[in-house]
C-alpha atoms as a PDB file:
ATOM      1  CA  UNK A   1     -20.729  24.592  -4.062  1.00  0.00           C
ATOM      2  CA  UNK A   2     -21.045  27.571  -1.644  1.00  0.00           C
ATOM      3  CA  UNK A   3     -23.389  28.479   0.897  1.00  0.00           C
ATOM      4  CA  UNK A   4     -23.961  31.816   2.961  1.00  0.00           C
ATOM      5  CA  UNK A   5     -26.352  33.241   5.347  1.00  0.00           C
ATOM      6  CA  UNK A   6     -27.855  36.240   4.945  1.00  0.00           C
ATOM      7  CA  UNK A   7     -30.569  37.899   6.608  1.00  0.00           C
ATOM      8  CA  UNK A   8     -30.955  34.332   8.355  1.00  0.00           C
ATOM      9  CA  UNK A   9     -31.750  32.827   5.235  1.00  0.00           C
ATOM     10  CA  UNK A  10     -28.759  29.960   3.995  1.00  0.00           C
ATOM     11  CA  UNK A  11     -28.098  31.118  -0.376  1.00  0.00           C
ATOM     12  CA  UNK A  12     -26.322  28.712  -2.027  1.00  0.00           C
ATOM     13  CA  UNK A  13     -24.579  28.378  -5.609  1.00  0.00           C
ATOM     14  CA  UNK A  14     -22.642  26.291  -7.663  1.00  0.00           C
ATOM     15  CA  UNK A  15     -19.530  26.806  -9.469  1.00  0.00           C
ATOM     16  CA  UNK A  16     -17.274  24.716 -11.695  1.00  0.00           C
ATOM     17  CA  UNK A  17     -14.317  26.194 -10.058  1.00  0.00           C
ATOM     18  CA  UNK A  18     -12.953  27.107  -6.803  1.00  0.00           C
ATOM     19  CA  UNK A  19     -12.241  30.438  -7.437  1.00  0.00           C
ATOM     20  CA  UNK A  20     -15.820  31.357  -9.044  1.00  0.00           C
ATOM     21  CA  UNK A  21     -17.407  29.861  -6.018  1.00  0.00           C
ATOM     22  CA  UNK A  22     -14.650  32.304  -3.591  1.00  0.00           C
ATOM     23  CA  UNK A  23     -15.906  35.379  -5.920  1.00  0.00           C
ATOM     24  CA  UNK A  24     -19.600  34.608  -5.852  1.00  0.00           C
ATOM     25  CA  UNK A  25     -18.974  34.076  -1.500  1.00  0.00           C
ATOM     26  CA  UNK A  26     -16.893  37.330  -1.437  1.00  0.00           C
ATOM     27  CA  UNK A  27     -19.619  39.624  -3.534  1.00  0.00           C
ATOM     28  CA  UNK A  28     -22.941  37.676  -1.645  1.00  0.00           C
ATOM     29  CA  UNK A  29     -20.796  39.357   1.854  1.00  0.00           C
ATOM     30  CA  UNK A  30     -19.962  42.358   0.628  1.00  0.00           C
ATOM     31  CA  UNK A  31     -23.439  42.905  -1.164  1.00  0.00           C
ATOM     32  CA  UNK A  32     -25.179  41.531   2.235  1.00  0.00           C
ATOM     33  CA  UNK A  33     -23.135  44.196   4.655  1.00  0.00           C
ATOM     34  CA  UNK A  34     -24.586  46.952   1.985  1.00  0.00           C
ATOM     35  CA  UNK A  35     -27.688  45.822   2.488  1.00  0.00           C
ATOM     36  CA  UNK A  36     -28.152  45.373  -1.469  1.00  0.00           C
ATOM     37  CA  UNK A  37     -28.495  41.399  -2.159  1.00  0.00           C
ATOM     38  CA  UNK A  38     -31.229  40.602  -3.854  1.00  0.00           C
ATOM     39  CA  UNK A  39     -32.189  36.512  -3.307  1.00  0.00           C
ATOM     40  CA  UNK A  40     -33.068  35.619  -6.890  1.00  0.00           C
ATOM     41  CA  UNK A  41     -33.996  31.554  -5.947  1.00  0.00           C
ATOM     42  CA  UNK A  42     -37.719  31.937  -6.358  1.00  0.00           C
ATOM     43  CA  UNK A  43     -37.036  33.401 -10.188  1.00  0.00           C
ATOM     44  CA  UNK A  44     -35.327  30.565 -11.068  1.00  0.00           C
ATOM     45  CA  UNK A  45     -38.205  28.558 -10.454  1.00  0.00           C
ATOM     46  CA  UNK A  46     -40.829  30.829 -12.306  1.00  0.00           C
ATOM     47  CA  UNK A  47     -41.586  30.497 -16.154  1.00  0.00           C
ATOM     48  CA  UNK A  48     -40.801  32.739 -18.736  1.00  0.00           C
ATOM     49  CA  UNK A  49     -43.889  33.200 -19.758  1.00  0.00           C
ATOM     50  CA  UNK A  50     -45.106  34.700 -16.212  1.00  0.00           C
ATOM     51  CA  UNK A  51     -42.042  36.913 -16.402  1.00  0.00           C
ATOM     52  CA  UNK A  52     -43.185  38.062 -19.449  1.00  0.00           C
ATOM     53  CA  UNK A  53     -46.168  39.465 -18.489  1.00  0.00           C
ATOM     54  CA  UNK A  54     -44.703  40.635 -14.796  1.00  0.00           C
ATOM     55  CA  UNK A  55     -42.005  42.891 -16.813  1.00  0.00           C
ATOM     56  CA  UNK A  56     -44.339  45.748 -17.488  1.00  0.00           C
ATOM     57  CA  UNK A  57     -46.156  46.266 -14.648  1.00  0.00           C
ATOM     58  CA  UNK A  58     -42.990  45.799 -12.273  1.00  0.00           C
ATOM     59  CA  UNK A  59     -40.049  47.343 -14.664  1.00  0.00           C
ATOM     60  CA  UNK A  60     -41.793  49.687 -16.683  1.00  0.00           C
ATOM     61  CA  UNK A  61     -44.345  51.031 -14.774  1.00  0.00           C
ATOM     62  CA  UNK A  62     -42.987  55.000 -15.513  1.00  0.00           C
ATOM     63  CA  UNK A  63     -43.013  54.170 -19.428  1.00  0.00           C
ATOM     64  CA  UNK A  64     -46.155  54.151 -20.964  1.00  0.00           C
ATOM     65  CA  UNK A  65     -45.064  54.110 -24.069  1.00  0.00           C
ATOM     66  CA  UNK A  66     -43.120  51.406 -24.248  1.00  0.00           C
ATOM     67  CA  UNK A  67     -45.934  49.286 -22.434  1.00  0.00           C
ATOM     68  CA  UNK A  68     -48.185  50.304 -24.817  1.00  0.00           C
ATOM     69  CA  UNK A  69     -45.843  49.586 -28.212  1.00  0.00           C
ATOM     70  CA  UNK A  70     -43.530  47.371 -27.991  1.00  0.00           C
ATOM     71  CA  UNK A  71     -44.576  44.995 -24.778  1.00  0.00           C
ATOM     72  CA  UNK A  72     -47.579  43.699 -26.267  1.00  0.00           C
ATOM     73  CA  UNK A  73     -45.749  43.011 -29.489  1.00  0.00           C
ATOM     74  CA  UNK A  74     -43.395  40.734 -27.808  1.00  0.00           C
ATOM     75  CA  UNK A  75     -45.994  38.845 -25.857  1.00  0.00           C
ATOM     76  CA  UNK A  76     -47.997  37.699 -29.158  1.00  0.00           C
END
C-alpha cells in the first residue's frame, strides 16, 4: 500500500508489488506538482449504471450525434 497527500487530501492505493506501488507514488507527485491529478475514489464507489447515463451529458456534450444514435442504444 501507498499513501500521498495532495491538495491536503491523503490518496491511497494498493499494489501487489513494491515497485508498482513506487510508480503509482512517483506519477501521483509528479501529476500533483502539474496540477493534473484527478482523485478518482468517489468513482469507484458509483454504479455502472449511473455512469452510464452521466457519460453523455458530461463526455459528449459537443456530439450530438452520437448522443442521439448510439448512447441510447447502449442504455436499453
Amino acid at each position: 500500500m501507498t499513501r500521498k497527500v495532495v491538495d491536503g487530501r491523503r490518496v491511497q492505493q494498493t499494489f501487489p508489488t513494491a515497485a508498482q506501488a513506487r510508480r503509482w507514488l512517483n506519477e501521483t507527485a509528479a501529476k500533483a506538482e502539474l496540477g493534473q491529478f484527478t482523485d478518482t475514489r468517489p468513482l469507484d464507489k458509483m454504479m455502472i449504471g449511473t455512469l452510464v447515463e452521466r457519460y453523455p451529458d458530461e463526455c459528449m456534450a459537443d456530439r450530438k450525434a452520437s448522443r442521439i444514435g448510439h448512447i441510447p442504444a447502449i442504455n436499453t
